[in-house]
PDB file of N, CA and C in Angstrom:
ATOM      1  N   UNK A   1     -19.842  32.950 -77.485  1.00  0.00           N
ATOM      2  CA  UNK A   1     -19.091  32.746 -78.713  1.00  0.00           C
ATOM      3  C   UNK A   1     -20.039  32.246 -79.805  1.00  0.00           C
ATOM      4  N   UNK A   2     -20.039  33.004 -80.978  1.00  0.00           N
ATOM      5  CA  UNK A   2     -20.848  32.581 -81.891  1.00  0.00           C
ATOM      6  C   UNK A   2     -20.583  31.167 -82.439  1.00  0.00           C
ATOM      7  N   UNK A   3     -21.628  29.990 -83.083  1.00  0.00           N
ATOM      8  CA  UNK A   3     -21.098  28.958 -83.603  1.00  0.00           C
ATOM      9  C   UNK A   3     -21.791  29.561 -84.871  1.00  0.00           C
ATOM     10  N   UNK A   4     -21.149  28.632 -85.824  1.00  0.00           N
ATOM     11  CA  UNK A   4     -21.314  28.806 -87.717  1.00  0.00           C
ATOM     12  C   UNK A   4     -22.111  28.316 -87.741  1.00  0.00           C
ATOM     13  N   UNK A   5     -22.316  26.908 -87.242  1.00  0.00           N
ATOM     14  CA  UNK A   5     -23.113  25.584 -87.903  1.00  0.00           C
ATOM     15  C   UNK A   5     -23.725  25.524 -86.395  1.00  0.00           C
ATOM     16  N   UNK A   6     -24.877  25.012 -86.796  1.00  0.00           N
ATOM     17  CA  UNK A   6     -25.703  25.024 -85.457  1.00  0.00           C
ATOM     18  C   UNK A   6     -26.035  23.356 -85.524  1.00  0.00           C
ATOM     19  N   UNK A   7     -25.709  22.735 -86.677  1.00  0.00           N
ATOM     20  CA  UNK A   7     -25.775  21.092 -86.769  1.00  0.00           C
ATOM     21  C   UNK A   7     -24.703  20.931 -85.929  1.00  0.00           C
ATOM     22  N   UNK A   8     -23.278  21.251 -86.417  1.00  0.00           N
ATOM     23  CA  UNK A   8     -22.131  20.840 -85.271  1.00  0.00           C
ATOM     24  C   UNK A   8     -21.772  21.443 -83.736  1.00  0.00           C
ATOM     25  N   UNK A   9     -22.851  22.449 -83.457  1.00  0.00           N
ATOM     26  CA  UNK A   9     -22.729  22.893 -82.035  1.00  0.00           C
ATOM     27  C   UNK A   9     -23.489  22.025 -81.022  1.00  0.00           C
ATOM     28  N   UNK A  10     -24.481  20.720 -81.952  1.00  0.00           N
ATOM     29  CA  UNK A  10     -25.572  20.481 -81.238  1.00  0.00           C
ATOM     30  C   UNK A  10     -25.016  18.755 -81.236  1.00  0.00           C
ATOM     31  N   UNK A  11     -24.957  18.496 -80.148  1.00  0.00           N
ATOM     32  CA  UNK A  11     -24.130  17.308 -78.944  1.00  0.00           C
ATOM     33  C   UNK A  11     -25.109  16.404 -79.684  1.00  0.00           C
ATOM     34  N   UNK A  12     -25.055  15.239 -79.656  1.00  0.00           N
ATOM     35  CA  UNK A  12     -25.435  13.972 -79.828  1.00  0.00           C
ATOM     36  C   UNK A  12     -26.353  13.431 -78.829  1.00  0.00           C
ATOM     37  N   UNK A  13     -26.224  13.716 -77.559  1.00  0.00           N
ATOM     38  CA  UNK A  13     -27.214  13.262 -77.049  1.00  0.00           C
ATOM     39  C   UNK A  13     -28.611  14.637 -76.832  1.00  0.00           C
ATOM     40  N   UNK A  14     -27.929  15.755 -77.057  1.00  0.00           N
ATOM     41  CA  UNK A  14     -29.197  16.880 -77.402  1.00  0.00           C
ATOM     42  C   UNK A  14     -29.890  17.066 -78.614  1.00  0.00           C
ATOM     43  N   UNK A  15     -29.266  16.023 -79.380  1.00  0.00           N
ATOM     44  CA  UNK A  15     -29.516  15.846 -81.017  1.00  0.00           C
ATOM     45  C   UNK A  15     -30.990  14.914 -80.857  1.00  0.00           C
ATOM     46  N   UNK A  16     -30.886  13.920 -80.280  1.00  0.00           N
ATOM     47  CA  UNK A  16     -31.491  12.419 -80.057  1.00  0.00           C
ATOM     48  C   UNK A  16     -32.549  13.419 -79.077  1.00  0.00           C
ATOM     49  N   UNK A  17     -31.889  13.862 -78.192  1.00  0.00           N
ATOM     50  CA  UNK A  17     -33.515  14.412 -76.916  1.00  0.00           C
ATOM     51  C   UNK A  17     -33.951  15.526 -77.953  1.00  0.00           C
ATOM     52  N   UNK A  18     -33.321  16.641 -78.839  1.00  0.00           N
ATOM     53  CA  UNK A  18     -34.455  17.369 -79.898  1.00  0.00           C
ATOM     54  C   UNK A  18     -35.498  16.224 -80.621  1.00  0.00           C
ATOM     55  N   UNK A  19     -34.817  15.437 -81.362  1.00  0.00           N
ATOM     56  CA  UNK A  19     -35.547  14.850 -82.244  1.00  0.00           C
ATOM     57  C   UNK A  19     -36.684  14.486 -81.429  1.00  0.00           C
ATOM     58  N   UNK A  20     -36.528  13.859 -80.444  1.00  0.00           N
ATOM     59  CA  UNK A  20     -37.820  12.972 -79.596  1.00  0.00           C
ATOM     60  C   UNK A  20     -38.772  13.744 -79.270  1.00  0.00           C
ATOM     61  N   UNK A  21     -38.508  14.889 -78.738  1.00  0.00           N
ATOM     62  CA  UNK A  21     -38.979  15.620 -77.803  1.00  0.00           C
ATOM     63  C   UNK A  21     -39.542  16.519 -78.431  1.00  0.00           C
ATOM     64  N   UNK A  22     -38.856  17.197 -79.631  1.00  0.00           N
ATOM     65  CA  UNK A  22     -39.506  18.741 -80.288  1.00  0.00           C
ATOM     66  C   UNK A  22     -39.816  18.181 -81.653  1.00  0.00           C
ATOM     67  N   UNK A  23     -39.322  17.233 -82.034  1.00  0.00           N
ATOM     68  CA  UNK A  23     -39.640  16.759 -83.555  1.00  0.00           C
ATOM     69  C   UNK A  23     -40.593  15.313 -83.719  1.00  0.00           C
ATOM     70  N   UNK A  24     -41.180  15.023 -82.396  1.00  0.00           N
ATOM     71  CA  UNK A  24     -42.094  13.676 -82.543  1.00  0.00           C
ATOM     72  C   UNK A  24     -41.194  12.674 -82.873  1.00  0.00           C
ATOM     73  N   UNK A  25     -40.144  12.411 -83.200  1.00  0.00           N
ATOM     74  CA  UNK A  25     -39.266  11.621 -83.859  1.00  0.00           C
ATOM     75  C   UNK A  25     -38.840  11.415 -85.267  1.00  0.00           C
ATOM     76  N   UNK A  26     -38.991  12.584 -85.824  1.00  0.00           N
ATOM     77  CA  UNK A  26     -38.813  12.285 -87.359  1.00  0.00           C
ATOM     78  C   UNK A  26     -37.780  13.400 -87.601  1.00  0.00           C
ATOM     79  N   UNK A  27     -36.581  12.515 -88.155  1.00  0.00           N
ATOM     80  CA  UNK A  27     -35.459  12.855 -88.212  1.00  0.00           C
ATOM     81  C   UNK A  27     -35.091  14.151 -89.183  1.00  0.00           C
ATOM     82  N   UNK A  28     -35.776  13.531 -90.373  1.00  0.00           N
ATOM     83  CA  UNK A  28     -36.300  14.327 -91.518  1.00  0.00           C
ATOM     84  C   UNK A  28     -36.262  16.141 -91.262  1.00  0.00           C
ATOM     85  N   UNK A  29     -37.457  15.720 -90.576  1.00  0.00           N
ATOM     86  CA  UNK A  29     -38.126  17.467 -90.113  1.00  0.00           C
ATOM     87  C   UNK A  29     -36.817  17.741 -89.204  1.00  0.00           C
ATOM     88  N   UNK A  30     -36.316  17.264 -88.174  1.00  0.00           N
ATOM     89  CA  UNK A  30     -35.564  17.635 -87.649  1.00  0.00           C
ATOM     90  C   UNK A  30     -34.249  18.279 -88.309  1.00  0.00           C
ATOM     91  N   UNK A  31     -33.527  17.113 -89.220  1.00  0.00           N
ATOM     92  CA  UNK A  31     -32.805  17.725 -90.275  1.00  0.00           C
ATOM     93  C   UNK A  31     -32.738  19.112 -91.063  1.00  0.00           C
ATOM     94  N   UNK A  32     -33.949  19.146 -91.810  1.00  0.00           N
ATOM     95  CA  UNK A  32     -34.413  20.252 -92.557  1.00  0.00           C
ATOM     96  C   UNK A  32     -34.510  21.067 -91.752  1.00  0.00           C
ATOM     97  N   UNK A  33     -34.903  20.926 -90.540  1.00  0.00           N
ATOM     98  CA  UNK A  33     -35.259  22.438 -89.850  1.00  0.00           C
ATOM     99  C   UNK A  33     -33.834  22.776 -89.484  1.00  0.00           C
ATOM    100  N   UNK A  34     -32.829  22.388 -88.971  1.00  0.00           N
ATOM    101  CA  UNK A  34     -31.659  22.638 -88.824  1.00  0.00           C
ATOM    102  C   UNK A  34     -30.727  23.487 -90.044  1.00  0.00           C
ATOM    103  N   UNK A  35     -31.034  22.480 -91.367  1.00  0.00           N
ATOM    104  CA  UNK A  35     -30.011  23.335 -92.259  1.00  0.00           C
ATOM    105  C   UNK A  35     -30.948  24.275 -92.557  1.00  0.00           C
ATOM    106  N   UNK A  36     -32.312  24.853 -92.494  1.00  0.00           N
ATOM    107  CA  UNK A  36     -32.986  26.242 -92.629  1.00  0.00           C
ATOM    108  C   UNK A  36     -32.557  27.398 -91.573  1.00  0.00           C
ATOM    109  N   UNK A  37     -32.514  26.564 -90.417  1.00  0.00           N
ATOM    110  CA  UNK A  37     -32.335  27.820 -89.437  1.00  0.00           C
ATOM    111  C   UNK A  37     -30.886  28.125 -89.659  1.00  0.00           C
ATOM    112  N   UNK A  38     -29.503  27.592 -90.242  1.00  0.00           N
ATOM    113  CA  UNK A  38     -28.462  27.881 -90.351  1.00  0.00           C
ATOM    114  C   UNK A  38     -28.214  28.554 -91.548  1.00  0.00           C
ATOM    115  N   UNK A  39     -29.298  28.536 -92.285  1.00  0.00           N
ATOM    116  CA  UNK A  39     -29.750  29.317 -93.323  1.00  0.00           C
ATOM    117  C   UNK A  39     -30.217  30.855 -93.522  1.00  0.00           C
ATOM    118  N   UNK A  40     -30.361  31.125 -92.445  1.00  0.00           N
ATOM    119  CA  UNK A  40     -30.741  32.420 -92.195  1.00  0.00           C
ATOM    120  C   UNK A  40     -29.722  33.374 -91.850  1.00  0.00           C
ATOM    121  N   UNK A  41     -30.100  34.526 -91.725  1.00  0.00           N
ATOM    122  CA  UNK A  41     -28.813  35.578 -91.951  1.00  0.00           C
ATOM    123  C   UNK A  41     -29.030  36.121 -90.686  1.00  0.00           C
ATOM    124  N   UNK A  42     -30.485  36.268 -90.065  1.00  0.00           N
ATOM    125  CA  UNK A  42     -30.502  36.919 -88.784  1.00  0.00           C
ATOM    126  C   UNK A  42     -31.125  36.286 -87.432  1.00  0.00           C
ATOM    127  N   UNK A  43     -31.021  36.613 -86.078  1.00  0.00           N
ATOM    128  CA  UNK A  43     -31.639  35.634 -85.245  1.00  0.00           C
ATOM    129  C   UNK A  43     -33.629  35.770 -85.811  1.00  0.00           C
ATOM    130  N   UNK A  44     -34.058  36.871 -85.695  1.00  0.00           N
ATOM    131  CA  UNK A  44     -34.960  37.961 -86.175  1.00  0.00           C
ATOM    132  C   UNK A  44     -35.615  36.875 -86.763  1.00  0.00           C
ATOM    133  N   UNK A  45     -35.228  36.229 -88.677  1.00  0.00           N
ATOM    134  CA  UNK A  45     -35.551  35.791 -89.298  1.00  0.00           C
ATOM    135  C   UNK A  45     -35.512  34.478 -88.623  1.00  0.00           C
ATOM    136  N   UNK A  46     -34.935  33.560 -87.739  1.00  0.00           N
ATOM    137  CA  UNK A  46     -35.035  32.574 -87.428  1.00  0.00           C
ATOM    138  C   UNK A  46     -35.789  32.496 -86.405  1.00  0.00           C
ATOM    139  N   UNK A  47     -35.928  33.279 -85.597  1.00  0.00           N
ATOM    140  CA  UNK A  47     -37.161  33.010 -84.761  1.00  0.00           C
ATOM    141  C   UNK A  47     -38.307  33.227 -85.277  1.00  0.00           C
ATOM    142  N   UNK A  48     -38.519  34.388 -86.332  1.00  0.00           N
ATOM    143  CA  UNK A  48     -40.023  34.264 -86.871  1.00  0.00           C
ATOM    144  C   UNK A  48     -40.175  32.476 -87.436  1.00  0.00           C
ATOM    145  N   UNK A  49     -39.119  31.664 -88.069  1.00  0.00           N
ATOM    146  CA  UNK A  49     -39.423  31.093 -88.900  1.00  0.00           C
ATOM    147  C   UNK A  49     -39.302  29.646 -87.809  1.00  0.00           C
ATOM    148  N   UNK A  50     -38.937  30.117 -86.941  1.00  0.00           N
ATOM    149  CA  UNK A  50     -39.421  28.594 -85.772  1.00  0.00           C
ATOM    150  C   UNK A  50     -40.926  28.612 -85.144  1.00  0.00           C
ATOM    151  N   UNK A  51     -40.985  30.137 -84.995  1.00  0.00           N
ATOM    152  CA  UNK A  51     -42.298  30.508 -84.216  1.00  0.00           C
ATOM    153  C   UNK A  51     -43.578  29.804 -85.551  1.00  0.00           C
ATOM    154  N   UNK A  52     -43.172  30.422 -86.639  1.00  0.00           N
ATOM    155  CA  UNK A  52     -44.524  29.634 -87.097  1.00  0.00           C
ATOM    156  C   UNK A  52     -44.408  28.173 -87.947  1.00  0.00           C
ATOM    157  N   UNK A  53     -43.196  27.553 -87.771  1.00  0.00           N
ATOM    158  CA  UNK A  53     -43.123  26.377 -88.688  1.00  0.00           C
ATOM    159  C   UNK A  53     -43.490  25.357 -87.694  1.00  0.00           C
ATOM    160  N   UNK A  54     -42.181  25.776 -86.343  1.00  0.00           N
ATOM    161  CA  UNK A  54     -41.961  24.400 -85.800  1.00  0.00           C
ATOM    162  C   UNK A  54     -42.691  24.350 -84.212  1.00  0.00           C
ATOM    163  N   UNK A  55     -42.678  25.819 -83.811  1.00  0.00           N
ATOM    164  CA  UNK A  55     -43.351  25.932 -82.448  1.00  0.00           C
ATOM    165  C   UNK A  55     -44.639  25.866 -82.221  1.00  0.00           C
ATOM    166  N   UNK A  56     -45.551  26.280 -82.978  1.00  0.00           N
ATOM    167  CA  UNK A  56     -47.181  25.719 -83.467  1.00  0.00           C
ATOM    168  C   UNK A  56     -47.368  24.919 -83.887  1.00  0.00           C
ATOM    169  N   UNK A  57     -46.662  24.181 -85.363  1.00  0.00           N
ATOM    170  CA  UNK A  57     -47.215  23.238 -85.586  1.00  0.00           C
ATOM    171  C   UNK A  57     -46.599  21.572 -85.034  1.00  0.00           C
ATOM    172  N   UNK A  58     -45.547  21.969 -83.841  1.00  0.00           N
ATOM    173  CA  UNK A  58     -45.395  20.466 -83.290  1.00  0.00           C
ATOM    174  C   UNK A  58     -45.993  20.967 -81.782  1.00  0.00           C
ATOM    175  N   UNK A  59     -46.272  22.166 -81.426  1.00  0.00           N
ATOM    176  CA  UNK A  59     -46.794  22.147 -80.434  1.00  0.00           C
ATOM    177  C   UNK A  59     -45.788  22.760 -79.207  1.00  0.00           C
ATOM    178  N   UNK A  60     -44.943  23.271 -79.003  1.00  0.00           N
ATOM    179  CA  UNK A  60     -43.888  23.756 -78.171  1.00  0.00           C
ATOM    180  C   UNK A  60     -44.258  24.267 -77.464  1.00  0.00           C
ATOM    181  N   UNK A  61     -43.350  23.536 -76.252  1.00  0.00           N
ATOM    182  CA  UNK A  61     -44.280  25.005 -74.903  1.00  0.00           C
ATOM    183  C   UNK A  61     -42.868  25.534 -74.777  1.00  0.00           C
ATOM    184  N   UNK A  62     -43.101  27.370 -74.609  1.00  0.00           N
ATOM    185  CA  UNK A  62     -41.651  27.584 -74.163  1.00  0.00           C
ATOM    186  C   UNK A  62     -40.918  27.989 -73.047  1.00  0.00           C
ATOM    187  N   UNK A  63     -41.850  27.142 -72.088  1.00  0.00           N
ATOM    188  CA  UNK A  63     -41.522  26.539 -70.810  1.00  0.00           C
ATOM    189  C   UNK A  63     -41.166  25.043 -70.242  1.00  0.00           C
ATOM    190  N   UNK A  64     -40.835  24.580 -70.847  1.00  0.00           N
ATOM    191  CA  UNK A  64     -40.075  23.220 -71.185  1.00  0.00           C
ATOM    192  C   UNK A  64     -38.271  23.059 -71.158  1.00  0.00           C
ATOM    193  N   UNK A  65     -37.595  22.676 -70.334  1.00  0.00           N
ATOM    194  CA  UNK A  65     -35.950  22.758 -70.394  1.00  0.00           C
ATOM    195  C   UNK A  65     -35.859  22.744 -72.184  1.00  0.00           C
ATOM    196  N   UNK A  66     -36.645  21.710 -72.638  1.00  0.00           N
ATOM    197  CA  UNK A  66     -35.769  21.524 -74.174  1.00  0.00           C
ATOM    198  C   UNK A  66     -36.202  22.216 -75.183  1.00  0.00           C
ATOM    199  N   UNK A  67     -37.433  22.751 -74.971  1.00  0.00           N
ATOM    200  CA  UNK A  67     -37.320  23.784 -76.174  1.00  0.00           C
ATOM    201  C   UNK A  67     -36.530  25.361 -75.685  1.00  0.00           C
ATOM    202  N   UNK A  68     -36.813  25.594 -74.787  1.00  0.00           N
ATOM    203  CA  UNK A  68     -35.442  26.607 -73.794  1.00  0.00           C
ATOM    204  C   UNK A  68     -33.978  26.242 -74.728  1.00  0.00           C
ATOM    205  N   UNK A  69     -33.502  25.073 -74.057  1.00  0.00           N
ATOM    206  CA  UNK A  69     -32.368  24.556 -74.600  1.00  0.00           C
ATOM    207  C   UNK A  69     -31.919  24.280 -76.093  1.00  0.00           C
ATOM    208  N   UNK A  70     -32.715  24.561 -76.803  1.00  0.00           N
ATOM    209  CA  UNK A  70     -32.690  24.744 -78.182  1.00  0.00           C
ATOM    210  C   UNK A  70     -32.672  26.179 -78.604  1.00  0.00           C
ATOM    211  N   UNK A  71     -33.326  26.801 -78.256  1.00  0.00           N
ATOM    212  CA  UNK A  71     -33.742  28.519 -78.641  1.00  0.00           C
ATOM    213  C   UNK A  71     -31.923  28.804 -77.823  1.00  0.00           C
ATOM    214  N   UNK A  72     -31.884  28.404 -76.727  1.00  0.00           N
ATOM    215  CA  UNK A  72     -30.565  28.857 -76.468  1.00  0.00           C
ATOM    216  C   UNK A  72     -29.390  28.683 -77.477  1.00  0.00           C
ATOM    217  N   UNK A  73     -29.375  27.715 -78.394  1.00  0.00           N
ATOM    218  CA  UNK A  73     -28.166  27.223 -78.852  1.00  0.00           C
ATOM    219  C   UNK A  73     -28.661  27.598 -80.521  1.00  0.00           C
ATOM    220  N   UNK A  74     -29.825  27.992 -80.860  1.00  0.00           N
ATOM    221  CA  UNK A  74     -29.944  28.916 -81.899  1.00  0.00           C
ATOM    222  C   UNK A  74     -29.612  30.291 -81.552  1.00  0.00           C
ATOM    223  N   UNK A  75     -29.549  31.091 -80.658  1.00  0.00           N
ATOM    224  CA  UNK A  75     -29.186  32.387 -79.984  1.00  0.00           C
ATOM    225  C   UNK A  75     -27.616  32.446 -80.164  1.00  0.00           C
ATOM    226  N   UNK A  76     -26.936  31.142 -79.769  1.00  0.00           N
ATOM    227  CA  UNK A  76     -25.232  31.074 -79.643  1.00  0.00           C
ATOM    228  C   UNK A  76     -24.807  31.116 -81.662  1.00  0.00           C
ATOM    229  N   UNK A  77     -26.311  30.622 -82.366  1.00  0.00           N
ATOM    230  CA  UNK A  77     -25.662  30.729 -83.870  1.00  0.00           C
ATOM    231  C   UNK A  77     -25.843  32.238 -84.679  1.00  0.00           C
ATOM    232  N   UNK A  78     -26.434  32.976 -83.605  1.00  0.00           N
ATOM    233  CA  UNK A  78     -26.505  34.112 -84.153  1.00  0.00           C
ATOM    234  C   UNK A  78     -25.663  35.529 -83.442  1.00  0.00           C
ATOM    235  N   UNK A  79     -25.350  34.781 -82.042  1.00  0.00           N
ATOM    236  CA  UNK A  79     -24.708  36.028 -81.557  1.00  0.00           C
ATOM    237  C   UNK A  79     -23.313  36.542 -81.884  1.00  0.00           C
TER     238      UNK A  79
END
């Protein structure tokens, strides 16, 4: 089932383990990257624009449950 908002699909305690975990802890970046990727019109455009903003430059492996678990629940805002 597609979600609209990918801020309100994303649980509170997966909110707190993104920030820590994929965002170093800065809420900020975390924020912004959220209302950008809900910003986009296609999955296409949002994965190019994770692959080079947020997955290189914080370092992502995408063999990790939580960056998995994120790409999953950007996938549910586009399908």
């Amino acid at each position: 089932m597609p979600v609209k908002n990918l801020k309100q699909a994303i649980g509170i305690n997966d909110k707190f383990q993104f920030i820590q975990e994929l965002f170093r802890g800065d809420v900020d970046m975390y924020e912004r990257s959220i209302k950008t990727i809900n910003e986009f019109h296609t999955l296409q455009e949002a994965e190019y624009w994770i692959e080079r903003e947020l997955k290189i430059r914080q370092g992502w492996l995408d063999d990790t449950r939580t960056v998995q678990h994120f790409y999953s629940l950007v996938k549910k805002r586009f399908s």
